[in-house]
Protein backbone atom coordinates (compact mmCIF):
# COMPACT_ATOMS: atom_id res chain seq x y z
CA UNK A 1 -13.56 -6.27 0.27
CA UNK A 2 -10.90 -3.62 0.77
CA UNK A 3 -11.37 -2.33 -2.57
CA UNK A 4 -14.80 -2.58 -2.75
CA UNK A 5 -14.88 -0.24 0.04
CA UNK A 6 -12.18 2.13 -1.20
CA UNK A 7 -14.27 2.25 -4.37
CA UNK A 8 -17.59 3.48 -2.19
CA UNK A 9 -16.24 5.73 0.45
CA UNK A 10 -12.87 7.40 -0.79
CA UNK A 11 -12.17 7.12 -3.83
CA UNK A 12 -14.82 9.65 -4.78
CA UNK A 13 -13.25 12.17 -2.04
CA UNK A 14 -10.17 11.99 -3.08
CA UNK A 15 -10.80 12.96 -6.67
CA UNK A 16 -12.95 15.73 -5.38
CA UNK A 17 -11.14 19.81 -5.32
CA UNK A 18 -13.41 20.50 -2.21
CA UNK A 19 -10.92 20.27 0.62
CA UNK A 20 -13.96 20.76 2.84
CA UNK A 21 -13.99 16.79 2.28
CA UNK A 22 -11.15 15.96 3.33
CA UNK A 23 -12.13 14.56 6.86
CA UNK A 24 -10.84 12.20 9.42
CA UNK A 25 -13.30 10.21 8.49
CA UNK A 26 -12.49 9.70 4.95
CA UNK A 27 -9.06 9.41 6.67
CA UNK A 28 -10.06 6.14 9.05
CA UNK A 29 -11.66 5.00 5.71
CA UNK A 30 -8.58 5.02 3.70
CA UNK A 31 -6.44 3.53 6.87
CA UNK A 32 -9.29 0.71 7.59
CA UNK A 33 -9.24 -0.58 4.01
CA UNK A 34 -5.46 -0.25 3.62
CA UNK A 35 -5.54 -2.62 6.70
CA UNK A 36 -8.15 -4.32 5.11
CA UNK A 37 -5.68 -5.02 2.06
CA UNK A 38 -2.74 -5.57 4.43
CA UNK A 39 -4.39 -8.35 6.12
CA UNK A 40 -5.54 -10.02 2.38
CA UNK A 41 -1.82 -9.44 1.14
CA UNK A 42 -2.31 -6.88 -0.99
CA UNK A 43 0.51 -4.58 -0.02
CA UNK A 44 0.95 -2.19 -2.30
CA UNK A 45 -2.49 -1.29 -2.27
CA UNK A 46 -2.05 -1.13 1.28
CA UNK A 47 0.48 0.81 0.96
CA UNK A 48 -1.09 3.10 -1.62
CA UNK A 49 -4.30 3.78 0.82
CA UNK A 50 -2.07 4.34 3.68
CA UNK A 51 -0.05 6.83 1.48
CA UNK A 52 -3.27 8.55 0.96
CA UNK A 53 -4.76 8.55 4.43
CA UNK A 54 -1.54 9.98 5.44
CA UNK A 55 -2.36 12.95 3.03
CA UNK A 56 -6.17 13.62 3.92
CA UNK A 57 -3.99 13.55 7.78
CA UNK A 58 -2.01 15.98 6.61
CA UNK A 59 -4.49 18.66 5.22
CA UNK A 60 -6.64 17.95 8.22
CA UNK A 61 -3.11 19.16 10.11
CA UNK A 62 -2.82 22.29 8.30
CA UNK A 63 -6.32 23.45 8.44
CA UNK A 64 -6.57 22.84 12.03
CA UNK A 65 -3.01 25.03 12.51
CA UNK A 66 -4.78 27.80 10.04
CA UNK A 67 -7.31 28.02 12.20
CA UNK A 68 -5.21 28.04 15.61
CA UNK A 69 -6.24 24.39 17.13
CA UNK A 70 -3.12 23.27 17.65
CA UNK A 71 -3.90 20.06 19.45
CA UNK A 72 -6.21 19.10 16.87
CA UNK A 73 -2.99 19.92 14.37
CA UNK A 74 -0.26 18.04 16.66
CA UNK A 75 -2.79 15.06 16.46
CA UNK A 76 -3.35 14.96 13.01
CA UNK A 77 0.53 15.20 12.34
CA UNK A 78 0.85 12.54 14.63
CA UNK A 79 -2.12 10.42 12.44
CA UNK A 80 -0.19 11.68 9.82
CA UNK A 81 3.06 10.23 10.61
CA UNK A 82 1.71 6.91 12.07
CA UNK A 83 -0.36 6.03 8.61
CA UNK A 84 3.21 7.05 6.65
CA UNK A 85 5.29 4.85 8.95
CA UNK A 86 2.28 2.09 7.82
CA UNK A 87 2.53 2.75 4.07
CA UNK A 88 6.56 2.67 4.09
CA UNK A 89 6.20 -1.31 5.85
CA UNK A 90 3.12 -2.72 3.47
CA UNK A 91 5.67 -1.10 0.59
CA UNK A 92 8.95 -3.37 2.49
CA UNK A 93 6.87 -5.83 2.48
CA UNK A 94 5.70 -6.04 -1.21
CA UNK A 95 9.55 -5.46 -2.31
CA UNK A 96 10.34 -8.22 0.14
CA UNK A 97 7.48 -10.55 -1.45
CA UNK A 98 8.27 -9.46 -4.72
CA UNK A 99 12.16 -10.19 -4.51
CA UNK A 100 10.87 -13.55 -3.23
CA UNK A 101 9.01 -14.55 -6.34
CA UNK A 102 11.66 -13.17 -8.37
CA UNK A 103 14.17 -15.49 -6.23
CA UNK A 104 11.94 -18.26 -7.22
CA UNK A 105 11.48 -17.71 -10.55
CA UNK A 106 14.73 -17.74 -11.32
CA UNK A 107 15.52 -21.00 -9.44
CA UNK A 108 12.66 -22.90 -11.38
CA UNK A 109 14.30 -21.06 -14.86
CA UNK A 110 17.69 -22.32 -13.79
CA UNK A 111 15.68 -25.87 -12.80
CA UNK A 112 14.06 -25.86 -16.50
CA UNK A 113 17.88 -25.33 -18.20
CA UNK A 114 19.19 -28.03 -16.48
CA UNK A 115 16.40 -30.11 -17.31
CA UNK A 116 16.18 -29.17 -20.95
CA UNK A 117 20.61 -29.62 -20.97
CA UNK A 118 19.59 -32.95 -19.34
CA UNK A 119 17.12 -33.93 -21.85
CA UNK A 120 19.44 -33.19 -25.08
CA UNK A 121 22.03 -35.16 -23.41
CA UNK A 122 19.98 -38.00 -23.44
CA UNK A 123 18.94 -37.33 -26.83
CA UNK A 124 22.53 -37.13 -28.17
CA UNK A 125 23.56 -40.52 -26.41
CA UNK A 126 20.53 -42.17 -28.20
């Protein structure tokens, strides 16, 4: 679903030049389906959508300080800085899942040699 819905609402913004589109609603977009993908497991797309939202945050910041609203600039910094906070745990979290799998990987290779060593053993005593 997450990526269904990045597909439909941002994905086309983001590839547009027209910084007119970068809004804070393509921002709540891109920070609902990252959550979207954070709750599924998907964490590094998570991670990538949060990265992004943070960045449609952070042009939303600097046009709002160009054109002298500096609450509306202070808030999307702080939008900014929440949604980069976000990507920078879905990305722990993928290493940490990641270095998981990798853990158990090796265990069942390791489980497999001593099987196979096992196995010839036998063979050798027959």
């Amino acid at each position: 679903m997450a990526v269904r819905l990045y597909e439909m609402v941002a994905a086309p913004y983001l590839t547009s030049r027209d910084t007119s589109l970068l809004t804070p609603e393509l921002a709540v977009a891109l920070a609902r389906t990252a959550e979207l993908a954070e709750q599924d497991g998907s964490y590094r797309f998570a991670a990538e959508r949060f990265n992004e939202a943070s960045r449609v945050f952070t042009a939303i910041a600097a046009t709002a300080a160009r054109q002298g609203n500096q609450k509306a600039s202070k808030m999307a910094e702080a939008e900014a800085d929440e949604t980069q906070q976000r990507a920078k745990r879905a990305a722990s979290e993928q290493s940490r899942l990641q270095e998981k799998q990798d853990r158990m990987l090796a265990q069942e290779g390791q489980l497999k040699a001593r099987q196979f060593e096992d196995f010839a053993r036998h063979l050798g005593r027959s």
